[in-house]
C-alpha atoms as a PDB file:
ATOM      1  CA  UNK A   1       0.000   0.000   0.000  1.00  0.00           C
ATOM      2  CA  UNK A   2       1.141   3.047  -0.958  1.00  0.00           C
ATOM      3  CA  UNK A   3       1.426   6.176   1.614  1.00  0.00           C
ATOM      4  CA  UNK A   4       0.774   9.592   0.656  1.00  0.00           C
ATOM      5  CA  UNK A   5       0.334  13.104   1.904  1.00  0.00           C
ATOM      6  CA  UNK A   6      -1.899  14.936  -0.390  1.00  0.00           C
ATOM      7  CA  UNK A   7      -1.374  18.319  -0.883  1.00  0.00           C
ATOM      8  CA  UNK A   8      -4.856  20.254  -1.959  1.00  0.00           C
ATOM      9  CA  UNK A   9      -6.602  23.347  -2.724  1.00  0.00           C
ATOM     10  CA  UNK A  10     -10.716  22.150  -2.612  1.00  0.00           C
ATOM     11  CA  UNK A  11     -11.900  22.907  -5.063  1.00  0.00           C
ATOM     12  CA  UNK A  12     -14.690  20.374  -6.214  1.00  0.00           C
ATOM     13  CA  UNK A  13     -12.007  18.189  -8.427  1.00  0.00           C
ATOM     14  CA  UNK A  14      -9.797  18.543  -5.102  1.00  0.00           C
ATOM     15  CA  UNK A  15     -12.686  17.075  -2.533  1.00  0.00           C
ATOM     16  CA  UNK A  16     -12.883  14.247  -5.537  1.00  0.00           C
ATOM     17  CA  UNK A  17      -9.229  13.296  -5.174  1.00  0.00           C
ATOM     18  CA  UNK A  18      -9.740  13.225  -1.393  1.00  0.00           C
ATOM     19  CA  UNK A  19     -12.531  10.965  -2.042  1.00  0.00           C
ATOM     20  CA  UNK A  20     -10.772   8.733  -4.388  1.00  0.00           C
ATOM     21  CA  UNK A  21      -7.625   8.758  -2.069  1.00  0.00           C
ATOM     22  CA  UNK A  22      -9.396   7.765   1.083  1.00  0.00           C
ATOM     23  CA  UNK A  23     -11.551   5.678  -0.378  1.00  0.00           C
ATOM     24  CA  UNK A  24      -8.685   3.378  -2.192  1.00  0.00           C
ATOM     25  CA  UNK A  25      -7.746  -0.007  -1.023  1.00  0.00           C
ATOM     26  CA  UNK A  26      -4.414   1.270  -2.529  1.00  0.00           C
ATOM     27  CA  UNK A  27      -3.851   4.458  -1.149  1.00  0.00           C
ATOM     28  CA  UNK A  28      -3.136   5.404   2.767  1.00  0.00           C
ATOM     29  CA  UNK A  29      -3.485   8.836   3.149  1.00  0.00           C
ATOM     30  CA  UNK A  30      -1.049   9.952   5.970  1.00  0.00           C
ATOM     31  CA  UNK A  31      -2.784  13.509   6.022  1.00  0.00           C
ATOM     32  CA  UNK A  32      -3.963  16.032   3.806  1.00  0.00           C
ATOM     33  CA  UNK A  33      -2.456  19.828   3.822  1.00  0.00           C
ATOM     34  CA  UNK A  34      -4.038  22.297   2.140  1.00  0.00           C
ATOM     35  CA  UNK A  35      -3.182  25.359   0.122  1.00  0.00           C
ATOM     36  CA  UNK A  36      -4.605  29.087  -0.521  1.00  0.00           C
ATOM     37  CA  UNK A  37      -5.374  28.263  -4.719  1.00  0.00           C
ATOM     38  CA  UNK A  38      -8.682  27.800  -5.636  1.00  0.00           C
ATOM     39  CA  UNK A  39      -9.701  29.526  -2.779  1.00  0.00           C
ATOM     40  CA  UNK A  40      -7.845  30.924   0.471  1.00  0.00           C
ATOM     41  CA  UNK A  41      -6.362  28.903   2.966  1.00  0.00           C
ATOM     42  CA  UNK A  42      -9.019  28.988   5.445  1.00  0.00           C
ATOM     43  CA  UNK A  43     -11.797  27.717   2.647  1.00  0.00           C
ATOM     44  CA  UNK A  44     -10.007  24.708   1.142  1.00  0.00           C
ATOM     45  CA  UNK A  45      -9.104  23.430   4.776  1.00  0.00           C
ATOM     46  CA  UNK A  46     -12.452  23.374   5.921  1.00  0.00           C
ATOM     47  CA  UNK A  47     -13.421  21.639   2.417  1.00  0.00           C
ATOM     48  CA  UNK A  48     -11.354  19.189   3.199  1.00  0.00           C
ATOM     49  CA  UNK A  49     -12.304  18.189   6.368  1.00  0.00           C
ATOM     50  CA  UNK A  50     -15.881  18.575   4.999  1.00  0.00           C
ATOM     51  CA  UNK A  51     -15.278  15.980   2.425  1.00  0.00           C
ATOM     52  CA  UNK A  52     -13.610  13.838   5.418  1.00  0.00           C
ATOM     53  CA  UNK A  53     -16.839  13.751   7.584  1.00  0.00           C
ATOM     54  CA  UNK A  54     -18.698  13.074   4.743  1.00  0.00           C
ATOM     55  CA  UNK A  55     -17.139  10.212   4.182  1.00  0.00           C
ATOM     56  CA  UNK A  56     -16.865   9.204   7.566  1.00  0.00           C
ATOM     57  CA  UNK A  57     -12.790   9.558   8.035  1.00  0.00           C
ATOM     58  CA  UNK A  58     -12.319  12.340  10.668  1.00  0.00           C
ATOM     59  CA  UNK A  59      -9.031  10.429  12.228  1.00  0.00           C
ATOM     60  CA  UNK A  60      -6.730  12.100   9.047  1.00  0.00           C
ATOM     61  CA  UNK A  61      -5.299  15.134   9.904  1.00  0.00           C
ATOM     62  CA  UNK A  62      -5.883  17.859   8.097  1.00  0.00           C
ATOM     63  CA  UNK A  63      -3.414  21.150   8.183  1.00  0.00           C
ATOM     64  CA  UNK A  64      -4.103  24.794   6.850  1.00  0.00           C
ATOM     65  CA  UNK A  65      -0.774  26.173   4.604  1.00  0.00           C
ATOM     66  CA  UNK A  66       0.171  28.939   2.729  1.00  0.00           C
ATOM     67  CA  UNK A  67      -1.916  31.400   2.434  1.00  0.00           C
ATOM     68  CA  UNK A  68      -0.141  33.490  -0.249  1.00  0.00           C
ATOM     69  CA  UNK A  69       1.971  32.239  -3.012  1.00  0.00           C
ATOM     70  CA  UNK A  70       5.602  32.608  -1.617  1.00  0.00           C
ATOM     71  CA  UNK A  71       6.774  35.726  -3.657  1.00  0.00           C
ATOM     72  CA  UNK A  72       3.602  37.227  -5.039  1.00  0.00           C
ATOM     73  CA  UNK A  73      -0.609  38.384  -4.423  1.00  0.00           C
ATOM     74  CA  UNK A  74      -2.516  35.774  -5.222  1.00  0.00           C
ATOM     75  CA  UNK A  75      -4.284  35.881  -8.353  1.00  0.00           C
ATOM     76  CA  UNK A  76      -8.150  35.826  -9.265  1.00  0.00           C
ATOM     77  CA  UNK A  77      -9.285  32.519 -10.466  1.00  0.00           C
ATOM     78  CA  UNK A  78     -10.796  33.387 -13.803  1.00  0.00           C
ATOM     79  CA  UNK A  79     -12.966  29.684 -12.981  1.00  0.00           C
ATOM     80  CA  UNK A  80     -15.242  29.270 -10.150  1.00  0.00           C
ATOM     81  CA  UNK A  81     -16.324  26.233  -8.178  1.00  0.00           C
ATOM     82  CA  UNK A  82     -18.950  27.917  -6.903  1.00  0.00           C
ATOM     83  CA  UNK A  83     -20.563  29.878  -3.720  1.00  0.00           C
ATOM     84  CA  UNK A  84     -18.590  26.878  -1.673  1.00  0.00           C
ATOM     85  CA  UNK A  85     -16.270  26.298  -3.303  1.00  0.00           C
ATOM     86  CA  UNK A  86     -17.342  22.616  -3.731  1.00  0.00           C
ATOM     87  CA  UNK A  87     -20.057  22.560  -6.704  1.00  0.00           C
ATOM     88  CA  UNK A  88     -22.482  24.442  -4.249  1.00  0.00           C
ATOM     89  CA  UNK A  89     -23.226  20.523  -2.674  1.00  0.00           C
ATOM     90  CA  UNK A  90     -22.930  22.894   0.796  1.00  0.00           C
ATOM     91  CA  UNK A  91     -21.500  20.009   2.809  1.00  0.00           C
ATOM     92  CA  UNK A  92     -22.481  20.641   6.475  1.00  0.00           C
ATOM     93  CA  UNK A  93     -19.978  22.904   8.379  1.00  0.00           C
ATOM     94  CA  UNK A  94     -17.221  20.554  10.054  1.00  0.00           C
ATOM     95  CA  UNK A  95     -16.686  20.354  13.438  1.00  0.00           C
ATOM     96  CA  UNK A  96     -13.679  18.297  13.248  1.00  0.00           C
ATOM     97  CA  UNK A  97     -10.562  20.407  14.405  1.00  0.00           C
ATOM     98  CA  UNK A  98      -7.746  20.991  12.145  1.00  0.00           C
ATOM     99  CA  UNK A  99      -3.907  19.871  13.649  1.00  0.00           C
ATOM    100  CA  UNK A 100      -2.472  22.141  15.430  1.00  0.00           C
ATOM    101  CA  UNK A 101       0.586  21.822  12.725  1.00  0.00           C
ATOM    102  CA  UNK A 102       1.413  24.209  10.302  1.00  0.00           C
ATOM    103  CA  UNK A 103       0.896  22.101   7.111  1.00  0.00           C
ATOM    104  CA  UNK A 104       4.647  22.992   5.599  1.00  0.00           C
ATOM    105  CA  UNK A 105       5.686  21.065   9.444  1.00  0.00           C
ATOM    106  CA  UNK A 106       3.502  18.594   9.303  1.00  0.00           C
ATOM    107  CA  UNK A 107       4.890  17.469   5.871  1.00  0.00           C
ATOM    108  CA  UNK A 108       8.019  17.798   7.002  1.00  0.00           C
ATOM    109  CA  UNK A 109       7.230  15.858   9.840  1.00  0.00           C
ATOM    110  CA  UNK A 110       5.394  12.987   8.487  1.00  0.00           C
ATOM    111  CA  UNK A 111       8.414  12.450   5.695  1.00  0.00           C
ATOM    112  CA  UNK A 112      11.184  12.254   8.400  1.00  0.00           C
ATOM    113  CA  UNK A 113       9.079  10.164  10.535  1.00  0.00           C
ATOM    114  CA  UNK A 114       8.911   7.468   7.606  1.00  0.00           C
ATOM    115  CA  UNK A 115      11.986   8.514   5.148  1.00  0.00           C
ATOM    116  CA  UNK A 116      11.545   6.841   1.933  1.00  0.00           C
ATOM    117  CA  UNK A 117       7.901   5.829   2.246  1.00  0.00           C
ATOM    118  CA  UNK A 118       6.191   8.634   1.786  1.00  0.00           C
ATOM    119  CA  UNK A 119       5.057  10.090  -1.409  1.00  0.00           C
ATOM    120  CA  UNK A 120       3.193  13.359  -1.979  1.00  0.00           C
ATOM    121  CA  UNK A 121       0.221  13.835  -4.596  1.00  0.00           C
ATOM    122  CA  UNK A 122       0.213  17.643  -5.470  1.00  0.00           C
ATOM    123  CA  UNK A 123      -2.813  19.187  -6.784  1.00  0.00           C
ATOM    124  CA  UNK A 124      -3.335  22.924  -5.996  1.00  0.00           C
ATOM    125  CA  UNK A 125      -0.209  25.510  -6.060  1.00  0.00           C
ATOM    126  CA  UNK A 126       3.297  24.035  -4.753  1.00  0.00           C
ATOM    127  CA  UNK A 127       3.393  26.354  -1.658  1.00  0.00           C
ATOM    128  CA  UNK A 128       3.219  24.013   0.955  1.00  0.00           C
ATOM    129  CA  UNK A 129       5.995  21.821  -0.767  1.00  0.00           C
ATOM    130  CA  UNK A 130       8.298  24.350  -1.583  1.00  0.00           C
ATOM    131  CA  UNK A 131       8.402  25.900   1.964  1.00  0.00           C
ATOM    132  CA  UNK A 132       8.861  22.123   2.809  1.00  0.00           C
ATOM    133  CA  UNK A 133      11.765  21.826   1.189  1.00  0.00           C
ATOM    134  CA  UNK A 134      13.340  25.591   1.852  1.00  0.00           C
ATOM    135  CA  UNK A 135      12.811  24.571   5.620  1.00  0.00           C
ATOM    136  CA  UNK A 136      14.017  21.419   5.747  1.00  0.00           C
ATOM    137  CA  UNK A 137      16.287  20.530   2.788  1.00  0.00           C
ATOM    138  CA  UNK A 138      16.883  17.195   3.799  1.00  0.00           C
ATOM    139  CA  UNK A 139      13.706  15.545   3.265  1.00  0.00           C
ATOM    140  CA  UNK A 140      14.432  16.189  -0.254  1.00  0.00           C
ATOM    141  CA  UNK A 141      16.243  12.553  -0.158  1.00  0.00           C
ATOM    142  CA  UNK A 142      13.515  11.293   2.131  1.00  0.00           C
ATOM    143  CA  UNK A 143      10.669  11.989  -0.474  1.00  0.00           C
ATOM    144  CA  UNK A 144      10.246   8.951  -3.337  1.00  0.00           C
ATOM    145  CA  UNK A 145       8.081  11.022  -5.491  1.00  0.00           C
ATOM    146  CA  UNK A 146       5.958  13.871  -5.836  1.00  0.00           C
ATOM    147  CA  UNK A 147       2.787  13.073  -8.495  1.00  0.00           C
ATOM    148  CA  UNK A 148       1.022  16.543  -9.508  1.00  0.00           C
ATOM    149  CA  UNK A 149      -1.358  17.862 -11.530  1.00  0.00           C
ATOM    150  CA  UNK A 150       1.083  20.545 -12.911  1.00  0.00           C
ATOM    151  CA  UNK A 151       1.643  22.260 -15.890  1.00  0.00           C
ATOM    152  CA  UNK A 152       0.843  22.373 -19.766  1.00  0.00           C
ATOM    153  CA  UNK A 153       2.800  20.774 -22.378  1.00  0.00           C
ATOM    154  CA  UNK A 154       1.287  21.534 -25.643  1.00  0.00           C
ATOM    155  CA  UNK A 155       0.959  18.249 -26.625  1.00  0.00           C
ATOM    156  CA  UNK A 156      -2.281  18.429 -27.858  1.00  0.00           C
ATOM    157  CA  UNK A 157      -5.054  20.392 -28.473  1.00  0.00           C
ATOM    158  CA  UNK A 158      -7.439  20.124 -25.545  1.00  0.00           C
ATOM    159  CA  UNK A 159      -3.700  21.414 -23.553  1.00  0.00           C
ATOM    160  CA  UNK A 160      -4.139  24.930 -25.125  1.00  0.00           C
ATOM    161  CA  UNK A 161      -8.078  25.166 -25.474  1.00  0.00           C
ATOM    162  CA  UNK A 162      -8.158  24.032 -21.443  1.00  0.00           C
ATOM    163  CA  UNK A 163      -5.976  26.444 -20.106  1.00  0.00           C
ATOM    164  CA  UNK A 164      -6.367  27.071 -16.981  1.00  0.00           C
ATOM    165  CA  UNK A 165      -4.128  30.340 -15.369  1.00  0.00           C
ATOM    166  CA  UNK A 166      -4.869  33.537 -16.112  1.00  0.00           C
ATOM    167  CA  UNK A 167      -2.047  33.668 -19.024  1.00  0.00           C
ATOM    168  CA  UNK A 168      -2.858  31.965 -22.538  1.00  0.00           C
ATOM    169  CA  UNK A 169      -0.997  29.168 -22.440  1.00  0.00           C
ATOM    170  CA  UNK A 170      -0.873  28.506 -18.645  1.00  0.00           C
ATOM    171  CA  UNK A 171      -1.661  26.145 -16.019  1.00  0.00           C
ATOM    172  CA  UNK A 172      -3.280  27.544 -13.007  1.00  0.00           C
ATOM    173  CA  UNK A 173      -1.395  25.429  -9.782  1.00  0.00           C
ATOM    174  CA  UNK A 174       1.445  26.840 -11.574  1.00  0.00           C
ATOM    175  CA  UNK A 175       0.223  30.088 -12.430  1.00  0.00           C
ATOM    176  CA  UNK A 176      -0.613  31.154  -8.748  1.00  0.00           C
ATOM    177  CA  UNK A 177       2.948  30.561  -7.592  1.00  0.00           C
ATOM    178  CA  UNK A 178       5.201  29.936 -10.094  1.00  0.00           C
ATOM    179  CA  UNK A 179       8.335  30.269  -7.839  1.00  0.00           C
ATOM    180  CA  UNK A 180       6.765  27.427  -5.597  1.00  0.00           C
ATOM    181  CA  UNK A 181       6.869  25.144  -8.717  1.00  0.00           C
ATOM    182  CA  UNK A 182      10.293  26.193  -9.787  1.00  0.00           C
ATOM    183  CA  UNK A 183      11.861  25.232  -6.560  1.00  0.00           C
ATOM    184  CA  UNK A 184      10.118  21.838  -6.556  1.00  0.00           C
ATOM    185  CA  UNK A 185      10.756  21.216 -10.153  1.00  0.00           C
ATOM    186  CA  UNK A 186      14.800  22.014  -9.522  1.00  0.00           C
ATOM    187  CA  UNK A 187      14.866  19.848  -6.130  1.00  0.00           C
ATOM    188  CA  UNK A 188      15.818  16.577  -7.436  1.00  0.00           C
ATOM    189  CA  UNK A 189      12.828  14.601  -6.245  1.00  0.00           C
ATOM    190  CA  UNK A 190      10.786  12.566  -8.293  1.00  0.00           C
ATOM    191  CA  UNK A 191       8.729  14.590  -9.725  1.00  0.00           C
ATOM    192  CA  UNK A 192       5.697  13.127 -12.488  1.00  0.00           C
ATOM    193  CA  UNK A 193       3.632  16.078 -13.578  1.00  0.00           C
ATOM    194  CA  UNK A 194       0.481  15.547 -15.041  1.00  0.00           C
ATOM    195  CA  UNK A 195      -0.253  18.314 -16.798  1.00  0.00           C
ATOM    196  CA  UNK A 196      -3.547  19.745 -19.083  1.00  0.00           C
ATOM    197  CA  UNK A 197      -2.664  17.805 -21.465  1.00  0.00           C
ATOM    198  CA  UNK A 198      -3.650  14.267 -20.036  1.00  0.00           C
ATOM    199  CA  UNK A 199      -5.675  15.890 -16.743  1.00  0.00           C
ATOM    200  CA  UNK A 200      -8.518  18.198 -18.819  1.00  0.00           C
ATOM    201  CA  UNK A 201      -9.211  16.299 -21.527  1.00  0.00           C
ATOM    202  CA  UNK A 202     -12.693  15.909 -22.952  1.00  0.00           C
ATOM    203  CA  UNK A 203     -12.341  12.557 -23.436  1.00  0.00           C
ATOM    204  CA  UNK A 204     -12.882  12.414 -19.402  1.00  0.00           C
ATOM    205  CA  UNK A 205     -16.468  12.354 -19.788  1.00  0.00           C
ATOM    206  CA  UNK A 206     -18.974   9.957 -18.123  1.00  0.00           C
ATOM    207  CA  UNK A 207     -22.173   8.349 -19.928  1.00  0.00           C
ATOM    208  CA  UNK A 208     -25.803   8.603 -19.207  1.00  0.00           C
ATOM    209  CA  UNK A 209     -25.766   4.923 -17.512  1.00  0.00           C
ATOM    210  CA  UNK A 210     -22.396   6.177 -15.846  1.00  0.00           C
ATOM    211  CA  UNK A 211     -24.538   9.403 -14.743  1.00  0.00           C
ATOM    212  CA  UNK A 212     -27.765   7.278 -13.747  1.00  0.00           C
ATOM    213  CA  UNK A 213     -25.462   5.240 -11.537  1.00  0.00           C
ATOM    214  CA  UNK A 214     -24.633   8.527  -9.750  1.00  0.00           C
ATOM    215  CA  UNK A 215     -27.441   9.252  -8.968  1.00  0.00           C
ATOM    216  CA  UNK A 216     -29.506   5.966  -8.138  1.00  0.00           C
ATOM    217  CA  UNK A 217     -26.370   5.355  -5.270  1.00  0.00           C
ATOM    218  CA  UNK A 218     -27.197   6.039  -2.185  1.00  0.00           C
ATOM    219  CA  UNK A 219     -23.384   7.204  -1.592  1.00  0.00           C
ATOM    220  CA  UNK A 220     -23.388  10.923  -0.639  1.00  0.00           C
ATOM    221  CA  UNK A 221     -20.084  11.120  -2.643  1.00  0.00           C
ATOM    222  CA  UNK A 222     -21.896   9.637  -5.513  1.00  0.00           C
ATOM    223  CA  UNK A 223     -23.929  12.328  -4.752  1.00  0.00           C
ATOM    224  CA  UNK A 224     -21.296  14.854  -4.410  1.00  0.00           C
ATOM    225  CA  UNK A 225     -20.095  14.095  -7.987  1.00  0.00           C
ATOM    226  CA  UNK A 226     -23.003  14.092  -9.893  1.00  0.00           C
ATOM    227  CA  UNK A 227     -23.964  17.711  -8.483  1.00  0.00           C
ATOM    228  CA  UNK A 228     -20.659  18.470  -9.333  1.00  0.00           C
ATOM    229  CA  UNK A 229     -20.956  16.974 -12.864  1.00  0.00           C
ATOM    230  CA  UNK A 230     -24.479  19.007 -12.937  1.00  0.00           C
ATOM    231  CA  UNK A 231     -22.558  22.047 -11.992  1.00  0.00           C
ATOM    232  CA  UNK A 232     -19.909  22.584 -14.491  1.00  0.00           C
ATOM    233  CA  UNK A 233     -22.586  21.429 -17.183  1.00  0.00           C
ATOM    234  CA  UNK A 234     -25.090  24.038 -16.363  1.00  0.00           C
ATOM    235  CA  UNK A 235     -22.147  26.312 -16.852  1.00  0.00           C
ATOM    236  CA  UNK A 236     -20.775  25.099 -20.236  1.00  0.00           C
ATOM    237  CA  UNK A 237     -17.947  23.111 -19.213  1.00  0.00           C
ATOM    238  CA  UNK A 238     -17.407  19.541 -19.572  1.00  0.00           C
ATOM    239  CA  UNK A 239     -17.305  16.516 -16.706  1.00  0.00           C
ATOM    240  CA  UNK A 240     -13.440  16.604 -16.891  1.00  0.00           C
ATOM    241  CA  UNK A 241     -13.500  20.067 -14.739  1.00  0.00           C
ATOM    242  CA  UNK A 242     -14.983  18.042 -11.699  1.00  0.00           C
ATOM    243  CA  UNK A 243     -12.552  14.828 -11.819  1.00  0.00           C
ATOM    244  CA  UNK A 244      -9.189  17.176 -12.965  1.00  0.00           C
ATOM    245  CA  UNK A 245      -7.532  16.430  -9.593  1.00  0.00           C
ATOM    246  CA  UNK A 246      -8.164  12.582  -9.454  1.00  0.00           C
ATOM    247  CA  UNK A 247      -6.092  11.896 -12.363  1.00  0.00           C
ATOM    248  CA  UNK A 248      -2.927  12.415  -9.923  1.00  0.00           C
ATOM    249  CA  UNK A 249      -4.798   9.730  -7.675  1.00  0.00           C
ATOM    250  CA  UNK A 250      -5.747   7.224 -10.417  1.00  0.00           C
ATOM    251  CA  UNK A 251      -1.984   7.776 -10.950  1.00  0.00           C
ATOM    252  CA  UNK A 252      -0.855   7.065  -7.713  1.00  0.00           C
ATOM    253  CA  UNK A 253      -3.194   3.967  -7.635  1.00  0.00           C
ATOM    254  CA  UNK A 254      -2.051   2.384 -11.083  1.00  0.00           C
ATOM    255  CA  UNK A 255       1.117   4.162 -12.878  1.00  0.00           C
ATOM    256  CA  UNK A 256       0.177   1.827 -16.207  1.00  0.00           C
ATOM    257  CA  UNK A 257      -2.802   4.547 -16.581  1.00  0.00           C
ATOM    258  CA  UNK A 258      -0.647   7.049 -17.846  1.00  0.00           C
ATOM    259  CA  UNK A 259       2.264   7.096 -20.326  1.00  0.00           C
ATOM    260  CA  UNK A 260       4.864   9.180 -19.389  1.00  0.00           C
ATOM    261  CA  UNK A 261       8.033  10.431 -21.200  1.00  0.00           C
ATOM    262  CA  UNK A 262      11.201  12.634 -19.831  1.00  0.00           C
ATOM    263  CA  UNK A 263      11.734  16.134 -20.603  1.00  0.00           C
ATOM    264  CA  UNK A 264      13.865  18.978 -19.499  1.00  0.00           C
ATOM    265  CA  UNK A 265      11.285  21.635 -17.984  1.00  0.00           C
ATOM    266  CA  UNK A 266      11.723  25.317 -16.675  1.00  0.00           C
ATOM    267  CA  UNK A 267       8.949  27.660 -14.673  1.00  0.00           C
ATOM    268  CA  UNK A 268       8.634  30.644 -16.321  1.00  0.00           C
ATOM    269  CA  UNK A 269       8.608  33.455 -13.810  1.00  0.00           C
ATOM    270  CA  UNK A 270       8.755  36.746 -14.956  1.00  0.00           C
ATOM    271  CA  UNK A 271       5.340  38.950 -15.380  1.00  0.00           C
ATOM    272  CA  UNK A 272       3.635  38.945 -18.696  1.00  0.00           C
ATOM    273  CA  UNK A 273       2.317  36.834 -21.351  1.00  0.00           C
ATOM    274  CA  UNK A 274       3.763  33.727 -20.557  1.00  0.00           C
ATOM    275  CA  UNK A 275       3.877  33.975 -16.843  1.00  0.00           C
ATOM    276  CA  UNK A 276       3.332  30.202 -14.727  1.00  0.00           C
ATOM    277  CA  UNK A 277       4.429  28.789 -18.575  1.00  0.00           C
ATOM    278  CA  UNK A 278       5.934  25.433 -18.113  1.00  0.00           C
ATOM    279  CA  UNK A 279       8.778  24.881 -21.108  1.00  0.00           C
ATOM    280  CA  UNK A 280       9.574  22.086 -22.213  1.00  0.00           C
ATOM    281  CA  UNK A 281      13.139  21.999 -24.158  1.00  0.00           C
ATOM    282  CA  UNK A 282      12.136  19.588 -26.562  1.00  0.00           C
ATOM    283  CA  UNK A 283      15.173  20.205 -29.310  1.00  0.00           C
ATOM    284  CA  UNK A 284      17.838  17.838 -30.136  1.00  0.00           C
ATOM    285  CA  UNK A 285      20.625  20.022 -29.768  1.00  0.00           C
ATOM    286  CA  UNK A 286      21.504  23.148 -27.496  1.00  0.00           C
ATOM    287  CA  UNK A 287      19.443  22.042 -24.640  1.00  0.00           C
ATOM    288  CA  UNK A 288      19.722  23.380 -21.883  1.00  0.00           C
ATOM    289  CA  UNK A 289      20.794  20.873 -19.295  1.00  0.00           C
ATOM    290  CA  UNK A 290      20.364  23.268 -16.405  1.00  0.00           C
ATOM    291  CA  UNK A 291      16.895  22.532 -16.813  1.00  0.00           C
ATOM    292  CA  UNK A 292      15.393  19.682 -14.350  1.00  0.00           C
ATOM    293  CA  UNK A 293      14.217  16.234 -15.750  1.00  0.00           C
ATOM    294  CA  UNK A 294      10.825  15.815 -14.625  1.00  0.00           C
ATOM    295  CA  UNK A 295       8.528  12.761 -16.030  1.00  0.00           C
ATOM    296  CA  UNK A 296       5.336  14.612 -18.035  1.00  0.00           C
ATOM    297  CA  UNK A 297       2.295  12.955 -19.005  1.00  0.00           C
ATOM    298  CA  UNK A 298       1.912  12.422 -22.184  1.00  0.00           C
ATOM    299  CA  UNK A 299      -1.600  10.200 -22.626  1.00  0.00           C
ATOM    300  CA  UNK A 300      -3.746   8.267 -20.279  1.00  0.00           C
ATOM    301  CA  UNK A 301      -5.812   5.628 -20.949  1.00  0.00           C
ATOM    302  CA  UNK A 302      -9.528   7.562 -19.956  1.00  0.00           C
ATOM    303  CA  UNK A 303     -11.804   4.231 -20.167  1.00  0.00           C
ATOM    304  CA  UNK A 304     -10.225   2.632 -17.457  1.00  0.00           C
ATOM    305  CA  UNK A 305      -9.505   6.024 -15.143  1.00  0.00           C
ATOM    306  CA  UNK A 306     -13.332   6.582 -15.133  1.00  0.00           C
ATOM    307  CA  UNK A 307     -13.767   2.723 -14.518  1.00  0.00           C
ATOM    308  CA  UNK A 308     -11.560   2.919 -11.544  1.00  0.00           C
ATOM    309  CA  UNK A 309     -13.002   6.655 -10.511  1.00  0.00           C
ATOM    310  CA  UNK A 310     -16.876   4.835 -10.598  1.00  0.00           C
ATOM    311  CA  UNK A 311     -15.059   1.604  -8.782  1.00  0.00           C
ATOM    312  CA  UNK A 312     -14.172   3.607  -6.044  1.00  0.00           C
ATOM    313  CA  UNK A 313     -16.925   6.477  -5.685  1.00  0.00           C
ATOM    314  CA  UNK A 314     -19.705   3.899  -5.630  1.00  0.00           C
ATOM    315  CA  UNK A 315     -17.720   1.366  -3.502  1.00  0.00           C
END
């Protein structure tokens, strides 16, 4: 069984990868921090724990991070997930208490605590992880891989028309703290990032029976996700914007779901047009080895994500 901390912003595709992480007979999730992103600090932690006392799980910690990017204001999300940030399902109010830890500490904490075993799913802004590793630069070694939804390759299509920072060809974990990303990109751990390109395709898309299913279960995360399905519809989006975050979980489950190549990557992080750009140096010659190697995804096989996604919600 794997163990993992996951790092979050809820954010309704968030509180779906908590569900899918708890939920797995694969997973154990050691905690889950969470990160100002989608929505500030304060709002995503109490999502989470939400989603945890829906699902009946209160015993995982949860810990409130960063609540501004490291260097910079944090942005306005062009995208909303509505009034509560969670597909307006307006989960009851939690009365679970939050740890007393400082999320950046309790990373750090759980990581030296079991060195090697511990790997971290990323899917809001790489605050948390960053100030992990600037604190404590030692865990760096301790830390077998970080899996994140992260970036945007341009390796298709749906990568440029899905854009999700507030800069054209930008990826908004990325986008809100760009300097966050660069130091975990450039620390020498792990790192698989699962970018637009595999993570908002349209081809993430469930059927009418798939729907029906959702809505017949007497799961309240069934019911969760089919609000949140109803949501992004009545909106004009597609299904993928509720599920974006899970891919990094269905990852994390089964690494066979995705293919994945190497490439040399940088963060851009100067203001203007291509601000929170992740570049890949794709040429043959006159790259630029100061660049980190990071594993990016590159396809995913969609059939069998949603098959394990309805597994696992319904279960």
């Amino acid at each position: 069984m794997k163990k993992i901390i996951l790092d979050c912003d809820p954010g309704m595709d968030d509180s779906m990868a908590i569900v899918m992480a708890v939920k797995s007979t694969e997973l154990e999730v050691k905690a889950i921090t969470t990160v100002n992103g989608n929505y500030p600090a304060c709002v995503t932690a109490s999502n989470a724990l939400k989603v945890l006392e829906m699902l009946g799980r209160r015993e995982i910690p949860v810990a409130k991070g960063m609540t501004e990017p490291m260097f910079r204001k944090t942005p306005k999300d062009p995208f909303t997930h509505g009034k509560d940030g969670q597909a307006e399902n307006f989960l009851p109010d939690p009365v679970t208490p939050l740890s007393e830890k400082h999320a950046v500490d309790l990373i750090i904490d759980i990581v030296k605590a079991q060195p090697g075993e511990i790997y971290i799913l990323s899917t809001g802004p790489m605050s948390n992880i960053a100030m992990a590793i600037k604190k404590a630069p030692e865990i760096k070694k301790m830390i077998p891989g970080i899996i994140a939804i992260s970036g945007m390759f341009g390796l298709n299509h749906y990568a440029f028309a899905n854009a999700t920072g507030d800069t054209p060809q930008s990826e908004w974990n990325v986008f809100v703290d760009p300097e966050a990303a660069s130091i975990v990109y450039h620390s020498g751990i792990n790192l698989t990032a699962l970018g637009l390109d595999v993570a908002a395709h349209f081809d993430v898309n469930l059927t009418a029976e798939e729907l029906d299913r959702l809505g017949k279960s007497s799961r309240r995360e069934a019911a969760f996700l089919r609000q949140a399905i109803r949501y992004v519809n009545g909106r004009g989006f597609e299904a993928y914007c509720a599920v974006i975050d899970c891919m990094a979980v269905g990852y994390a489950i089964d690494e066979t779901l995705v293919e994945v190549f190497e490439g040399k990557v940088g963060i851009e992080t100067k203001e203007g047009l291509t601000l929170g750009n992740t570049v890949v140096d794709y040429r043959h010659h006159h790259i630029w080895q100061e660049l980190p190697t990071v594993k990016i995804g590159r396809t995913a096989d969609y059939k069998r994500f949603l098959q394990l996604l309805m597994e696992i919600v319904l279960a």
